[in-house]
C-alpha atoms as a PDB file:
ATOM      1  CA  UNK A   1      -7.841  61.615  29.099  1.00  0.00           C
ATOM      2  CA  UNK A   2      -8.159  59.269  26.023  1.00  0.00           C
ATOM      3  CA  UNK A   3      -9.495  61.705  23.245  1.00  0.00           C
ATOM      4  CA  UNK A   4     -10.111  59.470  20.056  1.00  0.00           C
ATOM      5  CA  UNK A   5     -10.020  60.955  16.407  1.00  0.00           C
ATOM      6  CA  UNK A   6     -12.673  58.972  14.384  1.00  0.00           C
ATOM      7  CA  UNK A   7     -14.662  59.058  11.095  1.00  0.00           C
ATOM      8  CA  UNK A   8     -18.442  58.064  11.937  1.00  0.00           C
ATOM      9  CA  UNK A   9     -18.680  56.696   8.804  1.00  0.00           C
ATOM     10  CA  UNK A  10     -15.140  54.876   8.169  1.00  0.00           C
ATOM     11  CA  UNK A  11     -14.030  54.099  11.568  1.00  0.00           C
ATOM     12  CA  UNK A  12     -10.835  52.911  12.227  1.00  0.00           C
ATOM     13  CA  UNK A  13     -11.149  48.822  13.306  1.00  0.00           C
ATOM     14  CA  UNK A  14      -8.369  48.494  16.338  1.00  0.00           C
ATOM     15  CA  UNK A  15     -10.045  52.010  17.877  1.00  0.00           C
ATOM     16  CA  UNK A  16     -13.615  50.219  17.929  1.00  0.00           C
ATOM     17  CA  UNK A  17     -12.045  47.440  19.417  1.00  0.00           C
ATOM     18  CA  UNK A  18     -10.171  49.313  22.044  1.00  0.00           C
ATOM     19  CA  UNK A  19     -13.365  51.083  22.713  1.00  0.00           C
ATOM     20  CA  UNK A  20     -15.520  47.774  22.614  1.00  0.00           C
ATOM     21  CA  UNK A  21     -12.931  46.641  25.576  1.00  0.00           C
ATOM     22  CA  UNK A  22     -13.426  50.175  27.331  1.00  0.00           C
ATOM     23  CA  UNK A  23     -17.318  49.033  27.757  1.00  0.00           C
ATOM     24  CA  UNK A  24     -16.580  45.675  28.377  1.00  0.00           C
ATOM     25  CA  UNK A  25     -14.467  46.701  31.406  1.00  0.00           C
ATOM     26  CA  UNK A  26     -17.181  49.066  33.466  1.00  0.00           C
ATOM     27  CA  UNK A  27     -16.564  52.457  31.182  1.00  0.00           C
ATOM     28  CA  UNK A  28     -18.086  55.491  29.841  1.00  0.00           C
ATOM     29  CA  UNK A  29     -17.405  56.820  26.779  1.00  0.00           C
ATOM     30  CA  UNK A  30     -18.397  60.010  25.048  1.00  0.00           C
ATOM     31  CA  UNK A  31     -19.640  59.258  21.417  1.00  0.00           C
ATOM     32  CA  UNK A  32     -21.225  61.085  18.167  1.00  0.00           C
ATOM     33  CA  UNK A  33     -24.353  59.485  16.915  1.00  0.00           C
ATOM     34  CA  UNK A  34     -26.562  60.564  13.806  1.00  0.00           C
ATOM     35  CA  UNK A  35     -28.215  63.472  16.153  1.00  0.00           C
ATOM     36  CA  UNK A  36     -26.312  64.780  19.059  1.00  0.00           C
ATOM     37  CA  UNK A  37     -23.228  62.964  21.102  1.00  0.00           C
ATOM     38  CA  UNK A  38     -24.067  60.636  23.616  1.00  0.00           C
ATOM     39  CA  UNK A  39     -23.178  58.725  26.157  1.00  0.00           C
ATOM     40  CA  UNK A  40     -22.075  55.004  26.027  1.00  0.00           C
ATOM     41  CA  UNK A  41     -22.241  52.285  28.791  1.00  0.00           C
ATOM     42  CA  UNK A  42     -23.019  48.225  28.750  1.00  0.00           C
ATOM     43  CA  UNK A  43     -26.514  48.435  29.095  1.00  0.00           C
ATOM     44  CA  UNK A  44     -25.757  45.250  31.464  1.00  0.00           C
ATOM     45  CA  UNK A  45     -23.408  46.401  33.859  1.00  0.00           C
ATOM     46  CA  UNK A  46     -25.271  48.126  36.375  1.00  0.00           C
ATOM     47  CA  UNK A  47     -22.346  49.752  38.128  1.00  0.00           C
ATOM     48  CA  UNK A  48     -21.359  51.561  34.487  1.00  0.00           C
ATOM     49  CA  UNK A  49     -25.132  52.570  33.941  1.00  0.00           C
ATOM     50  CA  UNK A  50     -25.075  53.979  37.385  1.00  0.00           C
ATOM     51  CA  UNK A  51     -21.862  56.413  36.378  1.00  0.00           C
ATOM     52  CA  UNK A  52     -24.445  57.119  33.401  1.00  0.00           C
ATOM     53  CA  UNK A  53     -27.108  58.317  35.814  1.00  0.00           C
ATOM     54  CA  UNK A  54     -24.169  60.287  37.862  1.00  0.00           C
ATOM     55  CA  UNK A  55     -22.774  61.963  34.887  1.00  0.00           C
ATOM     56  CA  UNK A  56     -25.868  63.549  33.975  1.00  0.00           C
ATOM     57  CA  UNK A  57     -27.583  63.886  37.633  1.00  0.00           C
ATOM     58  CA  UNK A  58     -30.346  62.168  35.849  1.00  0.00           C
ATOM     59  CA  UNK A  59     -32.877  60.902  38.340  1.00  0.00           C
ATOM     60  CA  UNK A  60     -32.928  56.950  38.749  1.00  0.00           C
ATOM     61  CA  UNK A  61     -36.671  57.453  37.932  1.00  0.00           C
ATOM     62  CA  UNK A  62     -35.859  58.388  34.448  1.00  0.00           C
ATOM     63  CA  UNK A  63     -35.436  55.904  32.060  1.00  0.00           C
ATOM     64  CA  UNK A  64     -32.503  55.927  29.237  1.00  0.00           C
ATOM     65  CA  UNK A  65     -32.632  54.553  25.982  1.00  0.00           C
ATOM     66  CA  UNK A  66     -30.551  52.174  24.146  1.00  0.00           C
ATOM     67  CA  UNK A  67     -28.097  51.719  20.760  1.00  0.00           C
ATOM     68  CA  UNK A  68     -28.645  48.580  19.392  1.00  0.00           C
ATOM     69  CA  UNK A  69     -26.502  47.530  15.785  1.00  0.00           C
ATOM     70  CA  UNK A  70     -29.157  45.899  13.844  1.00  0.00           C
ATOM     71  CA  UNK A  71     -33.011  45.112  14.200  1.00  0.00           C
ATOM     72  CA  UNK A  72     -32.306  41.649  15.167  1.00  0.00           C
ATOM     73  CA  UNK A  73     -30.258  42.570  18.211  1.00  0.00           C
ATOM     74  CA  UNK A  74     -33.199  44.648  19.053  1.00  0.00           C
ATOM     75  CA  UNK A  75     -35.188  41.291  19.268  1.00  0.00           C
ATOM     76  CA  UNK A  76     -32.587  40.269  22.294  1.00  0.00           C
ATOM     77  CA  UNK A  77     -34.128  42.724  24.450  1.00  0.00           C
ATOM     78  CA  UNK A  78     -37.699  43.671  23.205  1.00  0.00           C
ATOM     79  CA  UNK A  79     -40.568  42.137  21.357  1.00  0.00           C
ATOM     80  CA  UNK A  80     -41.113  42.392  17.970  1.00  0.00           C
ATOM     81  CA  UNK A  81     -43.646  40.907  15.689  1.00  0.00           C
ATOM     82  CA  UNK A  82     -44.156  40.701  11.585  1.00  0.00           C
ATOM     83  CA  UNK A  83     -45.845  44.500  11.583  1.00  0.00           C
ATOM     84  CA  UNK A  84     -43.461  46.269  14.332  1.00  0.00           C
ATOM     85  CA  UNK A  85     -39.926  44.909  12.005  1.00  0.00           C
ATOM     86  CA  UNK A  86     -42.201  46.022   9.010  1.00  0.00           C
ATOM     87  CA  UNK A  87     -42.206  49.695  10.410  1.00  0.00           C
ATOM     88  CA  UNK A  88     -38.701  49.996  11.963  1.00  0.00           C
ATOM     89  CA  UNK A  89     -37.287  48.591   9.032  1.00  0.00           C
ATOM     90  CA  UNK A  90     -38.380  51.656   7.613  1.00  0.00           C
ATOM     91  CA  UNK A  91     -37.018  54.310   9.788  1.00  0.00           C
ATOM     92  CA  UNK A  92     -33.961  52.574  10.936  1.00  0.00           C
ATOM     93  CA  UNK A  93     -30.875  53.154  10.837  1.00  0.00           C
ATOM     94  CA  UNK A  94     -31.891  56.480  11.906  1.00  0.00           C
ATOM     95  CA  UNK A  95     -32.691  59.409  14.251  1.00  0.00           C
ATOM     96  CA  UNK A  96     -35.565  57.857  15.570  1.00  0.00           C
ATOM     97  CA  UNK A  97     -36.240  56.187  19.205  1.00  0.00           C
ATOM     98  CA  UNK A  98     -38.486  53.415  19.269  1.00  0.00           C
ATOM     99  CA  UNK A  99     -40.456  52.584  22.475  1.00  0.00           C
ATOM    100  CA  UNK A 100     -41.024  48.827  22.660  1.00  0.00           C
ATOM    101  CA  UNK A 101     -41.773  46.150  25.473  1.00  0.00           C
ATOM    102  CA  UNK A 102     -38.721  44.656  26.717  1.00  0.00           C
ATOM    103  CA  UNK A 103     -37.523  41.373  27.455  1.00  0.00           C
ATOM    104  CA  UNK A 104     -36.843  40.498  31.052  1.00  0.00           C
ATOM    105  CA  UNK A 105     -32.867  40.490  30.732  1.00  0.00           C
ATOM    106  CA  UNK A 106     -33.038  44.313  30.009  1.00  0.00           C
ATOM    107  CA  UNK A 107     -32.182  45.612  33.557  1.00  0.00           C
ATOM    108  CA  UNK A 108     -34.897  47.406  35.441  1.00  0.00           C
ATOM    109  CA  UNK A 109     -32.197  50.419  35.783  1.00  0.00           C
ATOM    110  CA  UNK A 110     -32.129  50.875  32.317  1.00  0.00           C
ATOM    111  CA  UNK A 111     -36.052  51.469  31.956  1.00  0.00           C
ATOM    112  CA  UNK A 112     -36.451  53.131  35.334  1.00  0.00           C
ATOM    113  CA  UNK A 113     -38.569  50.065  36.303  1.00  0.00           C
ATOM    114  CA  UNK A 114     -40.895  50.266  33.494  1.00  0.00           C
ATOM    115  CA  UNK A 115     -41.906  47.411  31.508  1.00  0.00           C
ATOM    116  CA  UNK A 116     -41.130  49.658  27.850  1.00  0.00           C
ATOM    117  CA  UNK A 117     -37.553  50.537  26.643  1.00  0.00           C
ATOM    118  CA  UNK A 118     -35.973  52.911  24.055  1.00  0.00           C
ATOM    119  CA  UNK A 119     -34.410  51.315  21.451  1.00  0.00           C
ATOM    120  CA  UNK A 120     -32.162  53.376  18.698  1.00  0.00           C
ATOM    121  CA  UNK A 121     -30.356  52.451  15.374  1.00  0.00           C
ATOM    122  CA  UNK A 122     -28.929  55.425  14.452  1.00  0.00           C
ATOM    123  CA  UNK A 123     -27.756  56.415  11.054  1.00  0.00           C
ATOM    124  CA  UNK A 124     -23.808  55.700  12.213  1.00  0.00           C
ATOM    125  CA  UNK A 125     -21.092  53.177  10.904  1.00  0.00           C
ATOM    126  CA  UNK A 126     -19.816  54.251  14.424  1.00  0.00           C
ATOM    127  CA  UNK A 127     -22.520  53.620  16.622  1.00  0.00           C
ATOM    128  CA  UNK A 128     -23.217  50.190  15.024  1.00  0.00           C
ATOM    129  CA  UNK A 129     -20.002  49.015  15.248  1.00  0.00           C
ATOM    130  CA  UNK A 130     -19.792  50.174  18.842  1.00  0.00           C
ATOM    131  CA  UNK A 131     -22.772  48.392  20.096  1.00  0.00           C
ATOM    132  CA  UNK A 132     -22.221  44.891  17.839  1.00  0.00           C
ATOM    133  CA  UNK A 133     -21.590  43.015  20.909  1.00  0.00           C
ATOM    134  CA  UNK A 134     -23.830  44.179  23.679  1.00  0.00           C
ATOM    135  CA  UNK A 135     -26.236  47.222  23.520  1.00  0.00           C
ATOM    136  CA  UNK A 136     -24.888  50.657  24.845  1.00  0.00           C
ATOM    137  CA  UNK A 137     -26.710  53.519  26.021  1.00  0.00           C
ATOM    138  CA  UNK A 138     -27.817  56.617  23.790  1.00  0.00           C
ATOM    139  CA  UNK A 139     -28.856  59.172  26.519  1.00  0.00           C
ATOM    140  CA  UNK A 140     -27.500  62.738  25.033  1.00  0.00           C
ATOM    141  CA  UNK A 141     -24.612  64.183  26.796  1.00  0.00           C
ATOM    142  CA  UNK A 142     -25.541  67.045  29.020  1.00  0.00           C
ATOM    143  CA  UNK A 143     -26.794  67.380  32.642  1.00  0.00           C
ATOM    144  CA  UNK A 144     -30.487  66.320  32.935  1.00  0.00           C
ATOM    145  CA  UNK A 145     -33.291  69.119  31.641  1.00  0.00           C
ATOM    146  CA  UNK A 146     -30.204  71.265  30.285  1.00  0.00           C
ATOM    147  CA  UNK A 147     -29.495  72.448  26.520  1.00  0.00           C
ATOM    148  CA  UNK A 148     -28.131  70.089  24.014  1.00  0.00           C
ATOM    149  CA  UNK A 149     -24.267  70.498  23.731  1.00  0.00           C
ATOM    150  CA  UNK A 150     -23.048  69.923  19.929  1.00  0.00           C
ATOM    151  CA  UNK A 151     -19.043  69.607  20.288  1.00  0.00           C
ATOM    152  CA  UNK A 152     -16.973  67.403  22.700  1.00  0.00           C
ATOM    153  CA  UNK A 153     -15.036  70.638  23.739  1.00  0.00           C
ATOM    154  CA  UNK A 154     -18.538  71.975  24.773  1.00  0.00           C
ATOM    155  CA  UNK A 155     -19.743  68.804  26.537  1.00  0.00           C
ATOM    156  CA  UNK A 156     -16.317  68.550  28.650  1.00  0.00           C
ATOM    157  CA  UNK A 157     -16.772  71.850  29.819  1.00  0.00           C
ATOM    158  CA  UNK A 158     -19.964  71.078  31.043  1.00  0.00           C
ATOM    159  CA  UNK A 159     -19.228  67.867  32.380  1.00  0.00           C
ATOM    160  CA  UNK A 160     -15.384  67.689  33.258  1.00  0.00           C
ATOM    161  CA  UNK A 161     -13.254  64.772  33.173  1.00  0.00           C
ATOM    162  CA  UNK A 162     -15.732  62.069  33.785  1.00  0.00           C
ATOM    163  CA  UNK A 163     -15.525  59.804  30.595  1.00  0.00           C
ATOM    164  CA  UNK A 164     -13.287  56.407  30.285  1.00  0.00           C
ATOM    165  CA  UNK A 165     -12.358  57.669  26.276  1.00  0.00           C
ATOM    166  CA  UNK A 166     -13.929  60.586  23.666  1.00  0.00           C
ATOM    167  CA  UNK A 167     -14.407  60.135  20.802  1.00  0.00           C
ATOM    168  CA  UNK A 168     -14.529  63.520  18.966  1.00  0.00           C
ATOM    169  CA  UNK A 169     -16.052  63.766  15.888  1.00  0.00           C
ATOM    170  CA  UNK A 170     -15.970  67.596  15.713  1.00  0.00           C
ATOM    171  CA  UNK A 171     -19.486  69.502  15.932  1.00  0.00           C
ATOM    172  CA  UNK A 172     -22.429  67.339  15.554  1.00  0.00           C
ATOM    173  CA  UNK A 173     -24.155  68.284  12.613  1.00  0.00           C
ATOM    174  CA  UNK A 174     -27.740  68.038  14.133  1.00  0.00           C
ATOM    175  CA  UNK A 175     -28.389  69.115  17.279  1.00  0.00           C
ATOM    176  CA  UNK A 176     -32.305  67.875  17.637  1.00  0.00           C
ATOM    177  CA  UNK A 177     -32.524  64.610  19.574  1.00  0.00           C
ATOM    178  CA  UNK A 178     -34.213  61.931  17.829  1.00  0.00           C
ATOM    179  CA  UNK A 179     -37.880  61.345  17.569  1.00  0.00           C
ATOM    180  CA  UNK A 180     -39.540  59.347  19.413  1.00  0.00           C
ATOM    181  CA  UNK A 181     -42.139  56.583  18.549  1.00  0.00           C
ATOM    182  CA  UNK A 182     -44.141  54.544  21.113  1.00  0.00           C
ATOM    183  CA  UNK A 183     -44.827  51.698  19.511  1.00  0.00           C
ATOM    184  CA  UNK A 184     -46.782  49.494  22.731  1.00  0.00           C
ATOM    185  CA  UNK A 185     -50.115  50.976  21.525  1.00  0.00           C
ATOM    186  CA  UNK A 186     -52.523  49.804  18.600  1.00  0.00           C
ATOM    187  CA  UNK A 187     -50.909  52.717  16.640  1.00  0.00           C
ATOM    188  CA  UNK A 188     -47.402  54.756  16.642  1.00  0.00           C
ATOM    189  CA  UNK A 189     -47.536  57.383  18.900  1.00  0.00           C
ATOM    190  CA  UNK A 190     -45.213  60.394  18.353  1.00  0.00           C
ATOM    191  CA  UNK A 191     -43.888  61.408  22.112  1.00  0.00           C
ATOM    192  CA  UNK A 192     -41.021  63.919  20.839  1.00  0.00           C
ATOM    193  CA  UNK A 193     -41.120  65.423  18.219  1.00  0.00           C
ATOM    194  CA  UNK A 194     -37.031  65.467  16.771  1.00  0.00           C
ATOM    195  CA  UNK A 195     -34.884  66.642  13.400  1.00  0.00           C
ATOM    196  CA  UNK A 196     -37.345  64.107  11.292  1.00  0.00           C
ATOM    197  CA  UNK A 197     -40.904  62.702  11.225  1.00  0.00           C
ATOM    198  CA  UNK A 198     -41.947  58.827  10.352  1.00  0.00           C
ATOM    199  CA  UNK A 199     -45.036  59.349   9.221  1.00  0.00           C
ATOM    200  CA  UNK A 200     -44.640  61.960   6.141  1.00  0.00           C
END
């Protein structure tokens, strides 16, 4: 098992790169973001999303969201115009999930077949470093409907030996999954409420 010590904030350059070569290749990883851990795969690799989807026993009918490193990259899979940057510029990076219409190379695995995606920046040297290259998913790490898990130790447990490398940060120190913010409609629309609130 490849356990990794890293510093969200500082990480250590040759263990991104190992790790960017990990996803490259077809693996899973286990990583912290700004909310809970979660769990990493090429977004474009359908045979890596599908050991996503496995891990969890997350039904292929549920969609999974997506960590992107900037809000440019986030114009490589979804639309964005002058007044949707405008508001994501002000809640990103951060523990918010955007809901956006996405481009047609986003695979239709990824969004469950729906024509929206979930797009995250979150609030982690880490996770932008980690997804600088091609997007990764952000689904938490826990089996499908079940509680939140805050450490690696915890999340193992729960899901055994399944991950390509682990990065263990320690505890997470929020547990609340991010909030999240359709933005496809003439106005945001809050569909979870998580640790923080855009509109305060």
């Amino acid at each position: 098992m490849n356990i990794m010590r890293i510093e969200p904030q500082n990480p250590d350059r040759n263990k991104i790169e190992k790790l960017i070569e990990i996803l490259k290749n077809g693996g899973v990883i286990l990583y912290p973001t700004d909310t809970v851990y979660g769990i990493g795969a090429n977004i474009f690799d359908e045979n890596a999303v599908k050991k996503v989807y496995s891990i969890k026993k997350r039904s292929y009918a549920k969609p999974l969201s997506v960590c992107v490193s900037n809000i440019d990259e986030i114009e490589k899979i979804a639309y964005l115009n002058s007044n949707l940057r405008k508001f994501i510029s002000k809640i990103f990076p951060g523990p918010f999930t955007v809901i956006l219409e996405k481009k047609e190379n986003v695979p239709d695995i990824i969004t469950a077949g729906s024509k929206k995606i979930g797009v995250r920046i979150p609030d982690s040297t880490l996770c932008m470093e980690l997804s600088k290259e091609f997007p990764i998913t952000t689904t938490s790490a826990n089996i499908s409907g079940e509680k939140i898990l805050e450490s690696a130790d915890h999340i193992l447990r729960e899901l055994g030996d399944v991950f390509d490398a682990i990065i263990d940060a320690s505890s997470v120190k929020n547990i609340k999954p991010s909030t999240v913010v359709d933005l496809t409609g003439p106005k945001p629309k809050i569909l979870r409420k998580g640790s923080e609130m855009p509109f305060q």
